[in-house]
C-alpha atoms as a PDB file:
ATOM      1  CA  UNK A   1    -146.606 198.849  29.154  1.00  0.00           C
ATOM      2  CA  UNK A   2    -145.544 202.231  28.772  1.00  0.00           C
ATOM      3  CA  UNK A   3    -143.167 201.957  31.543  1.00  0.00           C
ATOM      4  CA  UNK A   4    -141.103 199.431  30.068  1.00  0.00           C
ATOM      5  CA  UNK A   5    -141.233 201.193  26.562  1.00  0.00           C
ATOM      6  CA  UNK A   6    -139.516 204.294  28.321  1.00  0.00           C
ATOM      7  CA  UNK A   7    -137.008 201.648  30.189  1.00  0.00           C
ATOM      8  CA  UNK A   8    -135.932 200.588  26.971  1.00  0.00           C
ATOM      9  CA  UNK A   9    -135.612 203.825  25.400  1.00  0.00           C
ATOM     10  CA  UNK A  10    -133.110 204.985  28.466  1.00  0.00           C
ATOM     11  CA  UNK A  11    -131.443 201.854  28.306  1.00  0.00           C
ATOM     12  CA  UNK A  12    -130.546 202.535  24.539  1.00  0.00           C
ATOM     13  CA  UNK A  13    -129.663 206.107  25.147  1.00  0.00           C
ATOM     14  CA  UNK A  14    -127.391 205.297  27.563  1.00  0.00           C
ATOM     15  CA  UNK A  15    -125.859 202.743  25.302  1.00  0.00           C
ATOM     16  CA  UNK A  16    -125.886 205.240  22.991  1.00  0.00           C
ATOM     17  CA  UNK A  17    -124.226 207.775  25.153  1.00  0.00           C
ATOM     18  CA  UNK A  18    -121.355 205.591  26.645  1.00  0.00           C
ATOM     19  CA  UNK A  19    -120.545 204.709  22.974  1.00  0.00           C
ATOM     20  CA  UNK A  20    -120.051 208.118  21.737  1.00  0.00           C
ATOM     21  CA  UNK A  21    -118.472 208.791  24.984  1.00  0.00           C
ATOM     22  CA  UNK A  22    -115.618 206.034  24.240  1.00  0.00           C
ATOM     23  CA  UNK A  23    -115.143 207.107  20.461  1.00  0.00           C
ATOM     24  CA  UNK A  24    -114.801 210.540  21.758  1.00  0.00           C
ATOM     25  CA  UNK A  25    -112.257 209.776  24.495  1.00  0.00           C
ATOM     26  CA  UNK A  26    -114.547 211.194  27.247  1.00  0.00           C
ATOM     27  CA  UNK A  27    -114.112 209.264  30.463  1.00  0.00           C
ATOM     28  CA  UNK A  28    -117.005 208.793  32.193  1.00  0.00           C
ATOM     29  CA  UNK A  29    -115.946 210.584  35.852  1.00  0.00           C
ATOM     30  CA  UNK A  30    -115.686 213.561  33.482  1.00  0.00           C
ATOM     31  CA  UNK A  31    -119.393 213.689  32.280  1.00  0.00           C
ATOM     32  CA  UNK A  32    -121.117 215.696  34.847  1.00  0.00           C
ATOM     33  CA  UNK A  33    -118.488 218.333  34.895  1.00  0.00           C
ATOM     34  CA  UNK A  34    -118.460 218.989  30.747  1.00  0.00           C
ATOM     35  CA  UNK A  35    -122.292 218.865  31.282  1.00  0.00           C
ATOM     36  CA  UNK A  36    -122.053 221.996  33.643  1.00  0.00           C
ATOM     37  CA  UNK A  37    -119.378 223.950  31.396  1.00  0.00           C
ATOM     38  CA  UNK A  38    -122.324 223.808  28.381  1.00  0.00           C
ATOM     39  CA  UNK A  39    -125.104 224.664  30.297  1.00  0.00           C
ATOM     40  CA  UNK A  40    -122.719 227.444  31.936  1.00  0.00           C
ATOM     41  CA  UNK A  41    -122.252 228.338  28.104  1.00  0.00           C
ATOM     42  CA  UNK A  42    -126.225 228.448  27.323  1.00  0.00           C
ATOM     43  CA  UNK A  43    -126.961 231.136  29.384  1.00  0.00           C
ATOM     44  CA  UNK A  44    -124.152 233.871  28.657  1.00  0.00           C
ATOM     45  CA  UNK A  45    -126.260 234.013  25.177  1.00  0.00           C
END
């Protein structure tokens, strides 16, 4: 049972994600790299 909760909680944040990604004008291909550049970012502090 607890399985399938988590299932649907991923499935909703990537629903979630994707969304914000469209509003924001993010294409997809470009996720992983802008993912890097802030984590990159997070440890020069």
């Amino acid at each position: 049972m607890k399985s399938i909760m988590l299932a649907e909680q991923m499935r909703d944040l990537q629903a979630y994600g994707q969304q914000r990604t469209a509003e924001l004008g993010i294409e997809p291909a470009d996720v992983p790299d802008r993912i890097r550049e802030f984590l990159k970012g997070k440890d020069e502090t």
